[in-house]
C-alpha atoms as a PDB file:
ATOM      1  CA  UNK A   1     -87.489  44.233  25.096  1.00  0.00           C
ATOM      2  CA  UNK A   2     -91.395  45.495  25.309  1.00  0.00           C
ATOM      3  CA  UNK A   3     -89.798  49.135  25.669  1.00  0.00           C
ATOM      4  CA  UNK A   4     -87.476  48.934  22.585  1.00  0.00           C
ATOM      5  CA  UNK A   5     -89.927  47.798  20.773  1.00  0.00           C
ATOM      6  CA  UNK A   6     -92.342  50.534  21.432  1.00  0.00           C
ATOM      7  CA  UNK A   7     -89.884  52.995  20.925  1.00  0.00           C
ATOM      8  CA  UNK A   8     -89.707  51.913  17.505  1.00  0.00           C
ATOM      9  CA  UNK A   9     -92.935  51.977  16.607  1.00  0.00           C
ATOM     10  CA  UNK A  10     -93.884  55.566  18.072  1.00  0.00           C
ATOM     11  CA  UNK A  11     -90.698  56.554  16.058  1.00  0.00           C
ATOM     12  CA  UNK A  12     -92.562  55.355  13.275  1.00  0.00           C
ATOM     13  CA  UNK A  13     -95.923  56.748  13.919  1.00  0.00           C
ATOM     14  CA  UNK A  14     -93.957  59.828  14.963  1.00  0.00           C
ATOM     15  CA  UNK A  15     -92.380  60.196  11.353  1.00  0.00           C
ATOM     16  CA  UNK A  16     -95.889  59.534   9.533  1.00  0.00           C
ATOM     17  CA  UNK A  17     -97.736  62.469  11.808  1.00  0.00           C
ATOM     18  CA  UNK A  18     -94.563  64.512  10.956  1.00  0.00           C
ATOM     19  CA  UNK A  19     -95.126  64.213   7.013  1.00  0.00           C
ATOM     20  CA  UNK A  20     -99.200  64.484   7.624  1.00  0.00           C
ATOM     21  CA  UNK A  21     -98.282  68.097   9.961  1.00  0.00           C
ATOM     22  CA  UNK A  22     -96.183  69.012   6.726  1.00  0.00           C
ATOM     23  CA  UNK A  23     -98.904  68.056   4.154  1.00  0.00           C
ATOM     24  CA  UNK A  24    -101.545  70.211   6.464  1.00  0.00           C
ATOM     25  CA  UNK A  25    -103.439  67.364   7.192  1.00  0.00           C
ATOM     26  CA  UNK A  26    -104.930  66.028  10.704  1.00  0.00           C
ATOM     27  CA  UNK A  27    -102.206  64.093  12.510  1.00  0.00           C
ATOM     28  CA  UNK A  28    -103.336  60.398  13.064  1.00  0.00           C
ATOM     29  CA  UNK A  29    -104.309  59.158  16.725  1.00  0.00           C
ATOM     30  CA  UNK A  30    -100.422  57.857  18.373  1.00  0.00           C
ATOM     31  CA  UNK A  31     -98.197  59.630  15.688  1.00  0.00           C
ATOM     32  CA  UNK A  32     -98.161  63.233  17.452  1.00  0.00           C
ATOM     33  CA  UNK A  33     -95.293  63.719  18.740  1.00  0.00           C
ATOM     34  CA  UNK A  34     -96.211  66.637  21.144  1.00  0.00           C
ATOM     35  CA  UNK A  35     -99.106  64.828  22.649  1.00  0.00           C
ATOM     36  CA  UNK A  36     -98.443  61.234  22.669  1.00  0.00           C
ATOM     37  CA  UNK A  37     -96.559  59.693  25.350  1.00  0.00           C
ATOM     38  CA  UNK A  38     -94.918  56.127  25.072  1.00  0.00           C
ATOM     39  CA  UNK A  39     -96.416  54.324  28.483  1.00  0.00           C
ATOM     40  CA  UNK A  40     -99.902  55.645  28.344  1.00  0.00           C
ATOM     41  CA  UNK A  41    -100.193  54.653  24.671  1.00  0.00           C
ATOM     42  CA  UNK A  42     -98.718  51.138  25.518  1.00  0.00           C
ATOM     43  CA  UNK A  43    -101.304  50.715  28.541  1.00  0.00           C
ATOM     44  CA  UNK A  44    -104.235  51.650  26.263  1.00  0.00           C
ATOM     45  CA  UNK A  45    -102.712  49.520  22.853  1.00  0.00           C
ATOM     46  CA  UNK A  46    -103.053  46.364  25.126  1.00  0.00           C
ATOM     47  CA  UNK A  47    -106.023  47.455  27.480  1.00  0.00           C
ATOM     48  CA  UNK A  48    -108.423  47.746  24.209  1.00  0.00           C
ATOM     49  CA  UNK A  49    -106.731  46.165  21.476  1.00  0.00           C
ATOM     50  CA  UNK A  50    -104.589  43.387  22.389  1.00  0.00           C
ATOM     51  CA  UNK A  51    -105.560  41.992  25.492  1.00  0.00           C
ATOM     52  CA  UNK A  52    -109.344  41.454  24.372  1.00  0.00           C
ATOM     53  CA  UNK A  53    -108.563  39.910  21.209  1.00  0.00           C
ATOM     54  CA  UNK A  54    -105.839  37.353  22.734  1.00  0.00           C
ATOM     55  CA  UNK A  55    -108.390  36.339  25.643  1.00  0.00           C
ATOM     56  CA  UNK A  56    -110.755  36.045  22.188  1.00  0.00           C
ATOM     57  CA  UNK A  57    -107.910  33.616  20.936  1.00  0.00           C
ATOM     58  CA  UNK A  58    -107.460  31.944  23.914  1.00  0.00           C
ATOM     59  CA  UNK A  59    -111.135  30.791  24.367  1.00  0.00           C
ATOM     60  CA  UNK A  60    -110.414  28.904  21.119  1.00  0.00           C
ATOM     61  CA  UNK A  61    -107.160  28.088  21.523  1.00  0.00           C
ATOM     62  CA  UNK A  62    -106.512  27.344  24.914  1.00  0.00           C
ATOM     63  CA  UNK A  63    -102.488  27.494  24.888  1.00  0.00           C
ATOM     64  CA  UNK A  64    -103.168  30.875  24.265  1.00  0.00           C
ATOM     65  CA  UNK A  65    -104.934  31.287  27.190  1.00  0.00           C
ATOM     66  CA  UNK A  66    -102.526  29.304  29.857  1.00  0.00           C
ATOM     67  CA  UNK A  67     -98.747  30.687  27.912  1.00  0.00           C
ATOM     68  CA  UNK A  68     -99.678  34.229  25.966  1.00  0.00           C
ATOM     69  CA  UNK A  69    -102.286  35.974  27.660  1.00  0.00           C
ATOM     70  CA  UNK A  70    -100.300  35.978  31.060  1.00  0.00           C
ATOM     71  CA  UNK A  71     -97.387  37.576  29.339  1.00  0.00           C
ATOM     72  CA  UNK A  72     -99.911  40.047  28.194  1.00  0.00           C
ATOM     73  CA  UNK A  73    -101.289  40.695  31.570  1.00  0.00           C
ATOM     74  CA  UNK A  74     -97.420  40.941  32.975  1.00  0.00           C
ATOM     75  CA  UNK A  75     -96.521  43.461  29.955  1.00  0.00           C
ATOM     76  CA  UNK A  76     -99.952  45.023  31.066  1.00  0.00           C
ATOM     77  CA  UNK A  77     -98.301  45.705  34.486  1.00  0.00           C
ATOM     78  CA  UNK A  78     -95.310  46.516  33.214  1.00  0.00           C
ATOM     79  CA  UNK A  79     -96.615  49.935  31.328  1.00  0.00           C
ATOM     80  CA  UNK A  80     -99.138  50.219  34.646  1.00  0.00           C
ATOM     81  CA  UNK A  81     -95.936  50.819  36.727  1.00  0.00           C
ATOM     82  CA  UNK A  82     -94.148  52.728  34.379  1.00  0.00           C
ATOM     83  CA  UNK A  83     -94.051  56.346  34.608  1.00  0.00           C
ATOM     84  CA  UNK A  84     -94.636  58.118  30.875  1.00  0.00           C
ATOM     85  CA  UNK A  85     -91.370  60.241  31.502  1.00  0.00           C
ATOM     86  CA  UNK A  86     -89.145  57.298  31.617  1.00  0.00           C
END
């Protein structure tokens, strides 16, 4: 599921850095399609974005801490044993 997921989102990131290449304009970070690959921009997405914010959450909400941030930690893994030409 994590995988389709993220394949539809770089698709979409993909398709805005095509139209900024078109329009001459700097490609955003994640939507070049010649230099971003799909498990090293999962790892990082949850390493600095997600991960801190849920265990943020969780210190408030502590179902958040004991259900969702393990799942985040096990997607975590997931893209850390992935190789980024799968």
């Amino acid at each position: 599921v994590a995988k389709y997921w993220a394949d539809c989102a770089l698709s979409e990131f993909f398709a805005q850095g095509d139209l900024e290449a078109e329009k001459g304009l700097p490609i955003s970070p994640l939507c070049d399609r010649n230099s971003t690959d799909l498990a090293s921009s999962q790892r990082d997405f949850i390493r600095y974005i997600v991960l801190p914010a849920f265990e943020v959450l969780g210190s408030i909400i502590l179902d958040v801490e004991r259900v969702v941030v393990p799942q985040i930690v096990q997607n975590l893994e997931y893209w850390e044993n992935i190789s980024d030409d799968k």
